[in-house]
Protein backbone atom coordinates (compact mmCIF):
# COMPACT_ATOMS: atom_id res chain seq x y z
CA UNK A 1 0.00 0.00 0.00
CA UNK A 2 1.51 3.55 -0.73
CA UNK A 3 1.69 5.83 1.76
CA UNK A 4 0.88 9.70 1.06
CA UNK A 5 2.35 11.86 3.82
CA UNK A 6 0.25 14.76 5.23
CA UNK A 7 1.75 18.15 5.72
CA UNK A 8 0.08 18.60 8.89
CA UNK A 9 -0.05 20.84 11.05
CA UNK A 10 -0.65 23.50 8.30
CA UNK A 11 0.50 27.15 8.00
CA UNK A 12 -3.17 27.99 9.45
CA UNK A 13 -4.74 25.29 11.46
CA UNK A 14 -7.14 25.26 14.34
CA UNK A 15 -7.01 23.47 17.85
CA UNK A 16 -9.84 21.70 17.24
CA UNK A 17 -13.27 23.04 19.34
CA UNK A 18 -15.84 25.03 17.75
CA UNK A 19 -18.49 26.75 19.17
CA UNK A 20 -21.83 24.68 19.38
CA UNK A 21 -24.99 25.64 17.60
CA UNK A 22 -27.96 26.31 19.28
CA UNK A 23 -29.93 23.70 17.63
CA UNK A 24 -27.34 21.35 19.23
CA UNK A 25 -27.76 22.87 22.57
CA UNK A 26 -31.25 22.18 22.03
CA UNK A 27 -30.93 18.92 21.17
CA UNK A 28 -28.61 17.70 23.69
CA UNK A 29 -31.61 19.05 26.54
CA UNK A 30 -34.39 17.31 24.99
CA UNK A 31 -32.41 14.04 24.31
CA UNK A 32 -31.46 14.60 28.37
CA UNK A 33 -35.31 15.31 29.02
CA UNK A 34 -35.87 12.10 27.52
CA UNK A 35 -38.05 13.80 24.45
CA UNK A 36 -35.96 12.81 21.71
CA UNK A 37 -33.55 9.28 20.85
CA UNK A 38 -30.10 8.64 21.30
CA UNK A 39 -30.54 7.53 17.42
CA UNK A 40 -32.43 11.90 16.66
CA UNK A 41 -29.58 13.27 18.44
CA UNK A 42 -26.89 11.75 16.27
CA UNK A 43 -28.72 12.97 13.24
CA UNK A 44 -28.77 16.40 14.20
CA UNK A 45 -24.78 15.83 15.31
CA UNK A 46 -24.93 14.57 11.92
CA UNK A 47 -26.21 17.86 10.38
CA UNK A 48 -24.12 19.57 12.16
CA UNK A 49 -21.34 18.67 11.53
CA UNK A 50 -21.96 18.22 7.67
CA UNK A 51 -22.69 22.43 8.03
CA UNK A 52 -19.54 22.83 10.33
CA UNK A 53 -16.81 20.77 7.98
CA UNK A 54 -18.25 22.94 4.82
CA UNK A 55 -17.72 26.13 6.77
CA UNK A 56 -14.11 24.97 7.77
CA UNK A 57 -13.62 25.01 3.85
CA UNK A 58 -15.30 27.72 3.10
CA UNK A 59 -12.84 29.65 5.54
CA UNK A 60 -9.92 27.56 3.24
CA UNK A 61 -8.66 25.46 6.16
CA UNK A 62 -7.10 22.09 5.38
CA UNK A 63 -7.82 19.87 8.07
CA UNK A 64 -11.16 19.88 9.96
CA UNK A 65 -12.55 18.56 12.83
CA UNK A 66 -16.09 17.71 13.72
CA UNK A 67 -15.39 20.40 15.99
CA UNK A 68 -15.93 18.49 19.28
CA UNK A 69 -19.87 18.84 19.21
CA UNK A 70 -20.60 15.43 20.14
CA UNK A 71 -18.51 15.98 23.68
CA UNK A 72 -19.48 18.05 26.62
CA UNK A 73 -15.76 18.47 27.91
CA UNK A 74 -12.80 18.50 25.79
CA UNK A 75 -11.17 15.41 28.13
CA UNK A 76 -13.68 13.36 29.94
CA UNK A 77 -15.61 12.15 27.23
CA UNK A 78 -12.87 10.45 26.26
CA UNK A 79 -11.16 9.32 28.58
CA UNK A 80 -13.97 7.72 30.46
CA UNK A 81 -14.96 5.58 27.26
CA UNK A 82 -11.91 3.94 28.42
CA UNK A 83 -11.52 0.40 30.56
CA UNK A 84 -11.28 0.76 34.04
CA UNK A 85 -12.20 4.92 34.48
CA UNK A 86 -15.67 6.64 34.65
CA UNK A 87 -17.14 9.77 34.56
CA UNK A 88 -18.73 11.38 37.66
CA UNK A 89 -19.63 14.50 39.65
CA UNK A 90 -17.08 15.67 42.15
CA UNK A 91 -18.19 18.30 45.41
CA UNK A 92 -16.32 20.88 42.87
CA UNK A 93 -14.95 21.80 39.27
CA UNK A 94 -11.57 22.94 38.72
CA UNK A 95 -10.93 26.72 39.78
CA UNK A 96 -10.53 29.17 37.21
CA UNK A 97 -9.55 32.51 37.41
CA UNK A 98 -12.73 33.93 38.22
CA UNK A 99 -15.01 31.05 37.65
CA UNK A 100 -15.64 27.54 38.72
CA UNK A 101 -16.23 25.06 35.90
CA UNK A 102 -18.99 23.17 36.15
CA UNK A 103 -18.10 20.13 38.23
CA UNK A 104 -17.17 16.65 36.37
CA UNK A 105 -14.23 14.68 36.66
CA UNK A 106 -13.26 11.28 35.53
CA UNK A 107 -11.64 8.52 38.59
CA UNK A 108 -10.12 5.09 37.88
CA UNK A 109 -12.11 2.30 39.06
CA UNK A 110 -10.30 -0.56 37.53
CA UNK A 111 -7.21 -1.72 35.11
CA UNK A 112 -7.19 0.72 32.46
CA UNK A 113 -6.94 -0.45 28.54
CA UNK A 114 -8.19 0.34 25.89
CA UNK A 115 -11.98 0.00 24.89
CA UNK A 116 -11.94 -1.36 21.26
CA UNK A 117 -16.02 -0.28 21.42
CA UNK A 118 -14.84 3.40 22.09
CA UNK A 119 -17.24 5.49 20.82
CA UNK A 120 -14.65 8.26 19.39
CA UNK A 121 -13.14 6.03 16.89
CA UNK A 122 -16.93 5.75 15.36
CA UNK A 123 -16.94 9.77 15.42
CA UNK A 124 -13.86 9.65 13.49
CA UNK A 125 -15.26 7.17 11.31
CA UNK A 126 -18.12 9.81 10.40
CA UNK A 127 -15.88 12.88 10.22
CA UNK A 128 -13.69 11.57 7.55
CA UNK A 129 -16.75 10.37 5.72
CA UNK A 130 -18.77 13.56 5.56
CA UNK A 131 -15.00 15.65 5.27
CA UNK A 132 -14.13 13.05 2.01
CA UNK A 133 -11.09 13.94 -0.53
CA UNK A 134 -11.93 17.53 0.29
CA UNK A 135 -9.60 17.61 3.63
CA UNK A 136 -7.64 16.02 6.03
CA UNK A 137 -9.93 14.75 9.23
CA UNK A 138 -8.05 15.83 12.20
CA UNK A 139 -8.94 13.81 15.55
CA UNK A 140 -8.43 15.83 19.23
CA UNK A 141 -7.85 13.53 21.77
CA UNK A 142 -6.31 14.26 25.75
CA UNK A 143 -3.10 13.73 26.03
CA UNK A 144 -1.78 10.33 28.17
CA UNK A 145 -0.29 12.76 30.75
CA UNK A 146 -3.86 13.92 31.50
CA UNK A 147 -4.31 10.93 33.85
CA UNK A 148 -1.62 12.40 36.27
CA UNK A 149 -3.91 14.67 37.30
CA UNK A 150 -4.95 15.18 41.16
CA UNK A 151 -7.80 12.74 41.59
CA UNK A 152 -7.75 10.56 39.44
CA UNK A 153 -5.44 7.28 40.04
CA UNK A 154 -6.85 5.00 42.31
CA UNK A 155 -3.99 4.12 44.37
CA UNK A 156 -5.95 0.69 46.14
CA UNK A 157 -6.29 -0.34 42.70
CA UNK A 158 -2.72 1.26 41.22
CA UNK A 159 -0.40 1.51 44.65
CA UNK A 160 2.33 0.85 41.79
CA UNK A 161 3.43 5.08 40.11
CA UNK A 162 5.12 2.24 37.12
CA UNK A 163 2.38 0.04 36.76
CA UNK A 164 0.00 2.25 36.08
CA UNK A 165 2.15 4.72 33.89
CA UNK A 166 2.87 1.13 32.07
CA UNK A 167 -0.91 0.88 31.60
CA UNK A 168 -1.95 3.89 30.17
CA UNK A 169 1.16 3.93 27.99
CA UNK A 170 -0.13 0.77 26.39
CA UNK A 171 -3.97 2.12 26.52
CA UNK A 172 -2.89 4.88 23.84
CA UNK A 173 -0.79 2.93 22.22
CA UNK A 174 -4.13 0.88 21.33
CA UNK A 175 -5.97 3.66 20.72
CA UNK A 176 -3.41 5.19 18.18
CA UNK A 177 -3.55 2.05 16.32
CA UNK A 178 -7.54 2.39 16.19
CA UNK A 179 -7.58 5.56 14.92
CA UNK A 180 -5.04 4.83 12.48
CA UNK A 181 -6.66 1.37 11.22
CA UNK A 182 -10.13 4.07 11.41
CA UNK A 183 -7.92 6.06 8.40
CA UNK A 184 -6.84 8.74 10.59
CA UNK A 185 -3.66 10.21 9.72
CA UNK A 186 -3.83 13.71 11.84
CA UNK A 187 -4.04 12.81 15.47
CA UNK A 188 -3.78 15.44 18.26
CA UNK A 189 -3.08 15.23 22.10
CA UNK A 190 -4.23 18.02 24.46
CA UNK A 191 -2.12 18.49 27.38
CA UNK A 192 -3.60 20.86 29.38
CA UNK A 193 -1.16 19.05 32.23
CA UNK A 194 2.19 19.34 30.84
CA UNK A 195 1.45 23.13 30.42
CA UNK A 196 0.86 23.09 34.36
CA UNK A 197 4.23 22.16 34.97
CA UNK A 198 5.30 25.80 33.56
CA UNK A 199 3.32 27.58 36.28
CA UNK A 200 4.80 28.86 39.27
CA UNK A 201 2.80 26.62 41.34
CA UNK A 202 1.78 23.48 39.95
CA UNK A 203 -1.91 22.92 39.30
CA UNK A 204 -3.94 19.73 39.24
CA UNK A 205 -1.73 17.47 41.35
CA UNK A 206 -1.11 15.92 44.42
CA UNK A 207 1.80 13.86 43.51
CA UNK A 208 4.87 14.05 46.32
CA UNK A 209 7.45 13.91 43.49
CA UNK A 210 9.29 16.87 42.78
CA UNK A 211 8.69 19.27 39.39
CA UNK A 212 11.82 18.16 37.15
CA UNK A 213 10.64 14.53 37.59
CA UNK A 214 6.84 15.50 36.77
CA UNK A 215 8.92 16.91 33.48
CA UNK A 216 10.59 13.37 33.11
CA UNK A 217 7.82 11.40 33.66
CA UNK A 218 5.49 13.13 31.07
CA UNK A 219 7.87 12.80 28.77
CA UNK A 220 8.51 9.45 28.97
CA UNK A 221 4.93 8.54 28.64
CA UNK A 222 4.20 10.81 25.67
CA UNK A 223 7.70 9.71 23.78
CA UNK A 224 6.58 5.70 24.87
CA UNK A 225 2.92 6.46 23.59
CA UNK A 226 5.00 7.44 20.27
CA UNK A 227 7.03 4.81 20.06
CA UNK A 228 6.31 2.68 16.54
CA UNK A 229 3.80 5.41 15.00
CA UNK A 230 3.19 5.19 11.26
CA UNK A 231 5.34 7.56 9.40
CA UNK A 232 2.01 8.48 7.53
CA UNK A 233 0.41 9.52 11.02
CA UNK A 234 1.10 12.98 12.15
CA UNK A 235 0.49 13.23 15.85
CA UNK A 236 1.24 17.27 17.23
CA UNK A 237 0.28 17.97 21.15
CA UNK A 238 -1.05 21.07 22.11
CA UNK A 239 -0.40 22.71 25.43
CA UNK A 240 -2.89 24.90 27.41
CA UNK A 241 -3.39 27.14 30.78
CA UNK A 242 -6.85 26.58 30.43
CA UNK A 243 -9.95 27.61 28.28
CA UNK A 244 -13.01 27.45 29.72
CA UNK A 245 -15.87 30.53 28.88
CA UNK A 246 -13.07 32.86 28.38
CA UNK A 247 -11.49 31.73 31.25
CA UNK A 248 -7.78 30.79 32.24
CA UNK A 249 -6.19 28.25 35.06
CA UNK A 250 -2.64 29.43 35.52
CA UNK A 251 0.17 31.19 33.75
CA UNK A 252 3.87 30.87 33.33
CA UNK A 253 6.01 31.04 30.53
CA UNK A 254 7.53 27.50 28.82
CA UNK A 255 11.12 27.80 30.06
CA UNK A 256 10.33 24.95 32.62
CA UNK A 257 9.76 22.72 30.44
CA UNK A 258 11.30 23.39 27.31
CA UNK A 259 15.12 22.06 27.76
CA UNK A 260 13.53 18.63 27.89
CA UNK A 261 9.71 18.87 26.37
CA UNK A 262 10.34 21.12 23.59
CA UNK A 263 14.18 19.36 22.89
CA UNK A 264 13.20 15.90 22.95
CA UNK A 265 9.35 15.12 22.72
CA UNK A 266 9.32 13.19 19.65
CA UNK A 267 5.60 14.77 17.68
CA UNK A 268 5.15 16.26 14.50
CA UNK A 269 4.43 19.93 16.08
CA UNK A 270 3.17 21.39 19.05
CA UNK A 271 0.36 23.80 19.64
CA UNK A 272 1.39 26.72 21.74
CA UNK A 273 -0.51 28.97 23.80
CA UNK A 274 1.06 32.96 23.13
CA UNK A 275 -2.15 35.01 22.43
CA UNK A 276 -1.00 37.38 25.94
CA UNK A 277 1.71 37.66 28.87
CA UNK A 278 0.61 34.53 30.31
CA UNK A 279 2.58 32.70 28.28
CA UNK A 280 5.72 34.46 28.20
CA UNK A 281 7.99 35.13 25.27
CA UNK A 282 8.99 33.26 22.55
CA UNK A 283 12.90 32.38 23.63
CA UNK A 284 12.24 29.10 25.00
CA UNK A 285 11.81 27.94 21.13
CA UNK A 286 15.31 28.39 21.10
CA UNK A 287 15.03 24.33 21.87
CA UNK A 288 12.94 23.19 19.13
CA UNK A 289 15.49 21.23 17.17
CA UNK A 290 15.62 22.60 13.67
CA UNK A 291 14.05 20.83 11.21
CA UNK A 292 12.24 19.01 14.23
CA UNK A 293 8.71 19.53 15.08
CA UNK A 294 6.89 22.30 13.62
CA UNK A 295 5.98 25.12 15.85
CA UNK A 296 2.05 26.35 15.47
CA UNK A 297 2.17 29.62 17.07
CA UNK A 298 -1.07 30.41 19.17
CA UNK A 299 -1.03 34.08 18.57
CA UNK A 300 -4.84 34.71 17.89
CA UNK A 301 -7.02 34.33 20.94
CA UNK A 302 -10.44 32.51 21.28
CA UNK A 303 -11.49 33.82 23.96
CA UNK A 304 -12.73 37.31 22.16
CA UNK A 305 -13.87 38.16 18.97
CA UNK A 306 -12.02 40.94 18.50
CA UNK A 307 -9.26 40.40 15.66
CA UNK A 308 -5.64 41.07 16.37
CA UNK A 309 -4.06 43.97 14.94
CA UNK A 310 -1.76 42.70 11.32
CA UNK A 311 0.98 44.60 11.95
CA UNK A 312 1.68 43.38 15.68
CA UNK A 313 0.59 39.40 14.71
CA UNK A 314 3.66 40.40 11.37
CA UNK A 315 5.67 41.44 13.91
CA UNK A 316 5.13 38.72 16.55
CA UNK A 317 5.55 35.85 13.76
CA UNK A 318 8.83 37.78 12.84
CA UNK A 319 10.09 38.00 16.45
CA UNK A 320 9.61 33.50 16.90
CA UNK A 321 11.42 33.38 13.53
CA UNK A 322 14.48 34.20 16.05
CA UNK A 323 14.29 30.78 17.09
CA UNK A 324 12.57 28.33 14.94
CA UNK A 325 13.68 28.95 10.79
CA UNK A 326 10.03 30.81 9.24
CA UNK A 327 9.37 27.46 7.34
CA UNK A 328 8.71 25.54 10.35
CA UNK A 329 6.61 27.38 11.86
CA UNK A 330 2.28 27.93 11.85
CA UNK A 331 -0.12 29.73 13.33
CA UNK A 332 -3.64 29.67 15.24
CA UNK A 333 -5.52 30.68 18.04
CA UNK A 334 -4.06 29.86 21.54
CA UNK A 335 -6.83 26.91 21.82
CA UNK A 336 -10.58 25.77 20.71
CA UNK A 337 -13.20 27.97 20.48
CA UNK A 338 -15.26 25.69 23.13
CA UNK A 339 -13.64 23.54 25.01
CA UNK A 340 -16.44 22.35 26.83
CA UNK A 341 -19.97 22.54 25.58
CA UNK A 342 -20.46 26.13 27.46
CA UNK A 343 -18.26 27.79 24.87
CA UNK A 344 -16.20 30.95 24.46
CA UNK A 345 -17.92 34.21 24.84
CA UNK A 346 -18.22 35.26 21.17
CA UNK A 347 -20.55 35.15 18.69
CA UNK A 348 -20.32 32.46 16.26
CA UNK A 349 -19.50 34.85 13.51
CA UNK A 350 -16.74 36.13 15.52
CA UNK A 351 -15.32 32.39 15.67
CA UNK A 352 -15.25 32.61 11.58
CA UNK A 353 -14.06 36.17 10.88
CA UNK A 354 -11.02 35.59 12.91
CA UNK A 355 -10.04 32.08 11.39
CA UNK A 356 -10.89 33.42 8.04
CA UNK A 357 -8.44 36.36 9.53
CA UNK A 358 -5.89 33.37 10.30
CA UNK A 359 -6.23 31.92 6.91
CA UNK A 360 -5.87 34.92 5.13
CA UNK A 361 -2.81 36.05 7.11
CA UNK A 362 -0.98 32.65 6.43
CA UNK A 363 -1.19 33.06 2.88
CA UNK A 364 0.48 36.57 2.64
CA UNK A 365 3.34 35.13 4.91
CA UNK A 366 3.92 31.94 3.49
CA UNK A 367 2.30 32.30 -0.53
């Protein structure tokens, strides 16, 4: 069989989220209500998504996504589809900065593995069918390192730190082969944690160990996940401080991590958050090996509508050249447009003016 290798990520390319419809809002409370079928709801997910992958065109993206709109949060849905973890309600949701999300967390309740019933790989199944020859279908999943977050190993069940890093290792492992047997070949992994271990204080843990061997450890489970890939299966990871309603977690620039992360994880590219201070400045790209990973700089924000002023984004895009060669490098907003089901607060034809805007900017920078 010949293999045709994707240029992915793409001089403009999105995170992934998009913000839901109403009609989908709708749907989702009457199919909780009990008023329509789990069989109606999937047909207007469906429709949906159908009007959603022609829009991504229309705005002259490459790769699309069905935008997330059959999830509520950008992690959980996934991850509890998986053997031995399930969703539930917790006395709290994470704290944002000036918000509380709305409370659901995912625990471990048993050996984790893969589920080869998981219902993502049949969402991918659909996306590539409704996107056809006319894009690449790009699949967001949480990153492995997501399960090292406070809560959520079961240490009466995993007393072992090894064991269970073996196990959920070998869980993605499985579930990169599924997607790729599904005919993906554009895989992302959102690691909301690994961009915790930049902050000043770490968020989402409760681990004893100390914050270079956090760094280790998460990347030695995202380089073992990696281990074996296709060479026809770009995989990028994309780190965030949190997006949730316009809302941030934490802040800190990369230069915690990126000796080791940006130096030696072994992806095709990596997402970064840089659409304000929070994130620092753009030195710590000095360790992206050259001719390594791309670079997709997150210089748009979703969390407004308003679009960035040309000559600062020119000027911004000139300033990372510094470190990583112009040719590898791309750019998007910081993260999805919705995250969870609640959404960003703009208007959904904010959400298209400013990738059109992203689009439109790649092509007089690149050709």
């Amino acid at each position: 069989m010949t293999k045709t290798l994707t240029k992915a990520p793409y001089r403009a390319d999105i995170v992934g989220s998009f913000l839901r419809p109403a009609r989908l809002h709708d749907a989702r409370e009457k199919f909780a209500a009990g008023t329509i079928s789990a069989e109606d709801l999937r047909a207007i997910e469906n429709e949906e998504i159908r009007r959603l992958v022609d829009k991504q065109l229309e705005a002259g993206l490459e790769a699309v996504t069905d935008g997330e709109f059959r999830r509520r949060f950008w992690h959980t849905d996934f991850m509890e589809h998986l053997n031995g973890v399930e969703g539930y309600v917790p006395n709290h949701g994470y704290r944002f900065v000036g918000i509380e999300t709305e409370a659901y967390d995912v625990r471990v309740t048993g050996k984790i593995s893969f589920n080869p019933d998981h219902p993502h790989i049949k969402d991918f199944i659909a996306l590539k069918e409704i996107a056809g020859d006319r894009a690449i279908a790009k699949m967001t999943i949480p990153s492995p390192n997501q399960f090292f977050n406070a809560g959520i190993r079961n240490e009466d069940i995993y007393p072992d730190l090894e064991e269970y890093t073996n196990d959920i290792i070998q869980t993605y492992r499985d579930a990169i082969k599924a997607f790729y047997d599904a005919g993906c070949r554009y895989l992302q992994l959102d690691d909301v944690y690994l961009a915790g271990l930049c902050a000043p204080k770490l968020p989402f843990t409760d681990s004893d160990l100390k914050r270079e061997r956090l760094i280790d450890l998460a990347l030695h489970v995202a380089n073992s996940v990696l281990e074996g890939k296709p060479d026809d299966l770009t995989i990028t990871t994309h780190l965030c401080r949190g997006n949730y309603q316009s809302k941030w977690a934490f802040e800190g620039p990369y230069d915690k991590i990126a000796p080791k992360i940006f130096a030696n994880e072994k992806v095709d590219g990596f997402f970064l958050e840089y659409d304000d201070e929070r994130s620092g400045g753009f030195e710590p790209l000095k360790y992206i090996p050259e001719g390594g990973p791309k670079v997709v700089l997150g210089i748009f924000t979703s969390k407004k509508g308003e679009l960035e002023d040309k000559e600062l984004i020119k000027k911004r895009i000139q300033e990372a050249s510094r470190y990583v060669p112009l040719e590898q490098l791309c750019i998007s907003t910081q993260c999805g447009f919705s995250s969870t089901h609640h959404g960003n607060l703009l208007t959904e034809e904010q959400q298209w003016e400013k990738v059109k805007y992203i689009v439109d900017t790649a092509k007089k920078i690149w050709g």
